[in-house]
Protein backbone atom coordinates (compact mmCIF):
# COMPACT_ATOMS: atom_id res chain seq x y z
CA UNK A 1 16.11 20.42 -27.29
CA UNK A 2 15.22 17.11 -27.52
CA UNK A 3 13.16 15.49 -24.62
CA UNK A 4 15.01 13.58 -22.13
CA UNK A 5 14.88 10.28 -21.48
CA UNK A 6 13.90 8.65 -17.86
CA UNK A 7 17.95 6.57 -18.13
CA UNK A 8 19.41 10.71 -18.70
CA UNK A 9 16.92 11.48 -15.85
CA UNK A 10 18.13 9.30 -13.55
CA UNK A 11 22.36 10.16 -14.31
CA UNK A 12 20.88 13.31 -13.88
CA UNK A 13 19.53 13.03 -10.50
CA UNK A 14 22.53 10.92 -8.84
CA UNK A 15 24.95 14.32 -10.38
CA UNK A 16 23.15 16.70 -8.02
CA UNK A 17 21.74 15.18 -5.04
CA UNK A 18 20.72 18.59 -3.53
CA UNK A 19 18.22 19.49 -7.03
CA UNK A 20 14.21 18.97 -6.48
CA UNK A 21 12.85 16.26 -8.34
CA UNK A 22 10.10 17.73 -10.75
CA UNK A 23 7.36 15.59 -12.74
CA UNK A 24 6.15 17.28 -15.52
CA UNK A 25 2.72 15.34 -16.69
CA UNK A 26 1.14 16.54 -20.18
CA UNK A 27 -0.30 15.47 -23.00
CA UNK A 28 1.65 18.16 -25.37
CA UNK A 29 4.95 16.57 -26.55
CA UNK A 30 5.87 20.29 -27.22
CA UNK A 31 5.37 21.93 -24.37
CA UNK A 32 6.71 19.03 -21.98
CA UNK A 33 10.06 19.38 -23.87
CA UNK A 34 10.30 23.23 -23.50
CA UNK A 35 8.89 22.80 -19.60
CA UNK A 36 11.67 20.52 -19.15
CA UNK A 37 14.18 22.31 -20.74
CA UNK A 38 13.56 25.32 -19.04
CA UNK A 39 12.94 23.86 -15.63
CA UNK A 40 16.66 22.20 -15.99
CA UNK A 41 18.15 25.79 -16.98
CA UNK A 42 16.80 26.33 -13.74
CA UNK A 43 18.76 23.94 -11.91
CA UNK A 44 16.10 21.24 -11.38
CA UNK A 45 16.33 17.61 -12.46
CA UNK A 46 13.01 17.09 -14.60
CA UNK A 47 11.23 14.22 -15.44
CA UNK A 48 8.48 13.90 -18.17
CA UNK A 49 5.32 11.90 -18.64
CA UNK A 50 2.44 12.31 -21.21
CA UNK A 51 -0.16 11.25 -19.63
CA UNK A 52 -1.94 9.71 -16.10
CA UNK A 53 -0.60 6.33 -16.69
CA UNK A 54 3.22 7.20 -17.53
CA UNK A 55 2.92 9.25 -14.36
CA UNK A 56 1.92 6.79 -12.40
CA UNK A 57 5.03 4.70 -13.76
CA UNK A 58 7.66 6.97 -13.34
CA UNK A 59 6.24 7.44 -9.56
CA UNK A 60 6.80 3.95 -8.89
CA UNK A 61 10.19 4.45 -9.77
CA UNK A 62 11.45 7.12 -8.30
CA UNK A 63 10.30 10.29 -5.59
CA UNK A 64 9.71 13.82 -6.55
CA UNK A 65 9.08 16.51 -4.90
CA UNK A 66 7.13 18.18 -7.31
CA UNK A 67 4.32 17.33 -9.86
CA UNK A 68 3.69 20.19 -12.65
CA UNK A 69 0.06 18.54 -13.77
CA UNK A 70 -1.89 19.26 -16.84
CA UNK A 71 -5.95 19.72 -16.14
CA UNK A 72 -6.96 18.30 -19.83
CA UNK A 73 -5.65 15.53 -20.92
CA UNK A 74 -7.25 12.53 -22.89
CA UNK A 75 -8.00 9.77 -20.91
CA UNK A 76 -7.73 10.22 -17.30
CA UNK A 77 -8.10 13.83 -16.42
CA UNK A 78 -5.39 16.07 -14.80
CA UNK A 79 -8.07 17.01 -12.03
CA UNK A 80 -9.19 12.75 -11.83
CA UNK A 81 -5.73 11.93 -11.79
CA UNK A 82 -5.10 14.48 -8.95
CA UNK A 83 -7.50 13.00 -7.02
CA UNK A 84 -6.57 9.86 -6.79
CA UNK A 85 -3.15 10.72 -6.18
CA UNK A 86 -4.38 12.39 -3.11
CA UNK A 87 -5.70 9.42 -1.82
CA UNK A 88 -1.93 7.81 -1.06
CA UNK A 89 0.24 10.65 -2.02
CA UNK A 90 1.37 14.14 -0.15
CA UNK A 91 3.56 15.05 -3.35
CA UNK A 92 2.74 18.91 -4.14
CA UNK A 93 0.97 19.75 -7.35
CA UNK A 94 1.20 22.75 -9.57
CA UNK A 95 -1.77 22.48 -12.50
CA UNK A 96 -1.64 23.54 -15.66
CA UNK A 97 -4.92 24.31 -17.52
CA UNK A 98 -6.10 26.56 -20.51
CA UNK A 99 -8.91 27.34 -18.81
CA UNK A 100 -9.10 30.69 -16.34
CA UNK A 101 -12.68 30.28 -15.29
CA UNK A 102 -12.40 30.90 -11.21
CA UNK A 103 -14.98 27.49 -10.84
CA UNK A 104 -11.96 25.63 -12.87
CA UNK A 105 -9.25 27.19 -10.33
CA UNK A 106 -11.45 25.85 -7.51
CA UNK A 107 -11.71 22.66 -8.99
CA UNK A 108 -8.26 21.80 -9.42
CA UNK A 109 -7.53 23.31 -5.75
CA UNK A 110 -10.55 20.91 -4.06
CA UNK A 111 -8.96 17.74 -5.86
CA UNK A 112 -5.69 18.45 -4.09
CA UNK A 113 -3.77 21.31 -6.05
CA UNK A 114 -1.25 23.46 -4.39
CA UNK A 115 -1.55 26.09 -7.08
CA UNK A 116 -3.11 26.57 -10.33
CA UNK A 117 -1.10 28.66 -13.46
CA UNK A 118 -3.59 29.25 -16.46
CA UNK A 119 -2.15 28.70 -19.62
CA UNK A 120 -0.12 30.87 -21.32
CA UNK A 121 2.16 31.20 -18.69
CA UNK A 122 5.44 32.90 -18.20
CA UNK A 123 8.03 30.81 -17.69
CA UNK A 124 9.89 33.04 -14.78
CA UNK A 125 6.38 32.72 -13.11
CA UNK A 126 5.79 28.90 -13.34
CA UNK A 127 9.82 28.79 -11.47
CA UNK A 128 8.79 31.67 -8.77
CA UNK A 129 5.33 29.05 -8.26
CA UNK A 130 6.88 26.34 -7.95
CA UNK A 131 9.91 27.44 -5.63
CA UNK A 132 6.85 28.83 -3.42
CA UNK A 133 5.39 25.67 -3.11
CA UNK A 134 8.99 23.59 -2.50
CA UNK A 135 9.70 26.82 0.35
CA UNK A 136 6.20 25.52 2.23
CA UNK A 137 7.04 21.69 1.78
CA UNK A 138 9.69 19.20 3.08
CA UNK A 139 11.64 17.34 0.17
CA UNK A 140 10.85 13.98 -0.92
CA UNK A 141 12.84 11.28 0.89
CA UNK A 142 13.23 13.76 4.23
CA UNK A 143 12.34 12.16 7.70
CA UNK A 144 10.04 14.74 9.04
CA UNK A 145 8.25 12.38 11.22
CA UNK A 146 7.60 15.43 13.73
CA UNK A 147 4.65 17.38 13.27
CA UNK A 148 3.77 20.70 14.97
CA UNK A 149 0.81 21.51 17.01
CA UNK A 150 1.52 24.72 18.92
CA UNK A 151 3.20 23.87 22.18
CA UNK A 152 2.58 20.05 21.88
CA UNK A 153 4.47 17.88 18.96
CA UNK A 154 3.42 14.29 17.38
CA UNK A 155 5.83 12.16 16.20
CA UNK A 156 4.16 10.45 13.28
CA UNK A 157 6.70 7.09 13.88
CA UNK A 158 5.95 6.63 17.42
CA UNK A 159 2.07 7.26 17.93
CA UNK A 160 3.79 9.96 20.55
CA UNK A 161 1.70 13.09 21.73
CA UNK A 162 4.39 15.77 23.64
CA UNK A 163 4.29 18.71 25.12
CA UNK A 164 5.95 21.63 25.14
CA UNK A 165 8.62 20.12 28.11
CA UNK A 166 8.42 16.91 26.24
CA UNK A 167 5.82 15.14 28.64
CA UNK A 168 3.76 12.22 26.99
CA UNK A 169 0.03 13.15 26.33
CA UNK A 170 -1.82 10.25 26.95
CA UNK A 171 -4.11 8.90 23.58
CA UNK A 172 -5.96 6.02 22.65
CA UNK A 173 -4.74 3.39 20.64
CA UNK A 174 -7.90 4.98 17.88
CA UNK A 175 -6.90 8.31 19.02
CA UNK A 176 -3.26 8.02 17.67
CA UNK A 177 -3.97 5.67 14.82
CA UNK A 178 -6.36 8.70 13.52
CA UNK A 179 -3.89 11.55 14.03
CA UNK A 180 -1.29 9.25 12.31
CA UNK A 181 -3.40 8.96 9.47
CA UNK A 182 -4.06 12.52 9.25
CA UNK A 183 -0.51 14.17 10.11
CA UNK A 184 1.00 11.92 7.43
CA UNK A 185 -1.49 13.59 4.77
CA UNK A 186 -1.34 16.64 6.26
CA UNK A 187 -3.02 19.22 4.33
CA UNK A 188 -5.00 16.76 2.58
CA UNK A 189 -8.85 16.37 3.26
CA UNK A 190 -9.60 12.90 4.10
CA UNK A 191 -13.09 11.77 4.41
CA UNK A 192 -15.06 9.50 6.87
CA UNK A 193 -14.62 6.98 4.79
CA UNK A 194 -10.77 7.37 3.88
CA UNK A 195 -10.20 7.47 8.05
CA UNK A 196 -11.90 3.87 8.55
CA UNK A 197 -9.97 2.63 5.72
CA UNK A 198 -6.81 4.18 7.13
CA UNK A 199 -7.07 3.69 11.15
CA UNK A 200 -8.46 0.01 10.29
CA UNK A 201 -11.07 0.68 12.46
CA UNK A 202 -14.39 -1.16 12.03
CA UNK A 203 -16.85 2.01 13.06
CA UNK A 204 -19.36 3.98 11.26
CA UNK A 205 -19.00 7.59 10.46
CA UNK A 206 -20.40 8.59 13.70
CA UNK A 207 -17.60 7.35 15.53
CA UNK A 208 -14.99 8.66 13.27
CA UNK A 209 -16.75 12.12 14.18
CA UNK A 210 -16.90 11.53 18.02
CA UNK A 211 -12.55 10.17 17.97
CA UNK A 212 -12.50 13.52 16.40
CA UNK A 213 -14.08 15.49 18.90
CA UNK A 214 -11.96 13.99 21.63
CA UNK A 215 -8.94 14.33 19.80
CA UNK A 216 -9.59 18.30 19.71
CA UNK A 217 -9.72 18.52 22.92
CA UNK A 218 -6.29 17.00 23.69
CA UNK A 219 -4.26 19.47 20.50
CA UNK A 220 -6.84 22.37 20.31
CA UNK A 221 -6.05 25.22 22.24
CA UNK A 222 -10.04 25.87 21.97
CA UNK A 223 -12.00 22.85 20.47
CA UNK A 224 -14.72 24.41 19.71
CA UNK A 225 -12.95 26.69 17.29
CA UNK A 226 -10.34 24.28 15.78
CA UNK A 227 -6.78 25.31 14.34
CA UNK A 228 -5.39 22.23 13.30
CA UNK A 229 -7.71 19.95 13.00
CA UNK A 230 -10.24 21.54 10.79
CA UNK A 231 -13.60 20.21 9.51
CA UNK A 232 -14.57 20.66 5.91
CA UNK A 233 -17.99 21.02 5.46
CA UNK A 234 -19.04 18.10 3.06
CA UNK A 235 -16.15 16.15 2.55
CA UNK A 236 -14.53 15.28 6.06
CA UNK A 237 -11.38 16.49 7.78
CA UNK A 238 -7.63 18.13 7.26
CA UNK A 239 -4.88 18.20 9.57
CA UNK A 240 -3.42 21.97 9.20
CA UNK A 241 -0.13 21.91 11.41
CA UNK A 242 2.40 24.85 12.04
């Protein structure tokens, strides 16, 4: 079967409205034609890209809810271009790779990977992945502005801490600007660094730590041993909601 074009992609999507969007990024023209064939017989509406830079161009142009990401590939890596797509990006990734080595595994998982299949693959097992990874997520395009926190809820579009009977808990204009920044990337590990840039706040690392602290002790049940808001030793923080 012939690979499809991005024009057949798109008639594609507008046909079935209710289908995830999967990207399918690799190098090998053969297997991105027999991934995207068989991803379709599954009834999802595939796109295909062969490398980092094609990727990035058919995200501009369109949402998925899905990435299927190959680890080697010339250029840009699968694991740089992960990465980087971190940075802005909450889209799920499943990564490819003919490597098994468990250090390559925890590679691809620390640069933002939401599951790793090792090369040769079954095909029945890359659907059951990547239907396990769409069950966690909410599609692309949804308006889950509402994240949970145990009893209390934060509405990502209104700065808005509530409780369980839907009282206002009072934050600070850095207070909500940081757990805005964090519970849209949630389950992404943002460092010092990406926070400043985020909150627009002109502090140091120390202060990013100390807005942290105080934070915890308005959505942590105990602070000292966080749920949600969880440190990661050596590369900065991750907002883990229910």
């Amino acid at each position: 079967m012939p690979e499809l074009h991005w024009g057949e992609q798109n008639r594609l999507a507008a046909m079935s409205e209710t289908a995830s969007h999967i990207l399918v990024v690799d190098d090998d023209e053969k297997l991105r034609r027999l991934l995207a064939r068989y991803l379709t017989e599954s009834g999802f509406i595939v796109a295909t890209a062969r490398d980092a830079s094609d990727a990035r161009d058919k995200l501009a142009s369109a949402a998925f809810d899905l990435i299927i990401l190959d680890l080697m590939m010339p250029g840009e890596s699968g694991l740089d271009f992960a990465a980087t797509l971190r940075r802005t990006s909450i889209v799920p990734i499943l990564m490819l790779t003919a490597m098994g080595e468990p250090e390559d595994r925890i590679a691809g998982l620390e640069r933002g990977a939401d599951d790793y299949l090792t090369k040769p693959f079954e095909p029945k097992e890359l659907v059951l992945r990547v239907n396990n990874i769409l069950r966690r997520v909410p599609p692309a395009g949804s308006h889950a502005n509402d994240v949970r926190l145990g009893a209390l809820t934060f509405a990502i579009d209104r700065g808005e801490l509530l409780d369980r009977d839907h009282t206002p808990i009072r934050l600070t204009t850095a207070e909500a600007a940081l757990l805005a920044a964090l519970a849209a990337r949630q389950g992404m590990i943002l460092s010092r660094e990406d926070l400043i840039e985020l909150t627009g706040a002109a502090v140091g690392d120390r202060a990013v730590d100390v807005q942290v602290t105080r934070l915890r002790r308005k959505i942590e049940t105990d602070p000292r041993e966080p749920r949600y808001l969880q440190t990661v030793r050596g590369k900065g923080y991750v907002l883990r909601p229910d």
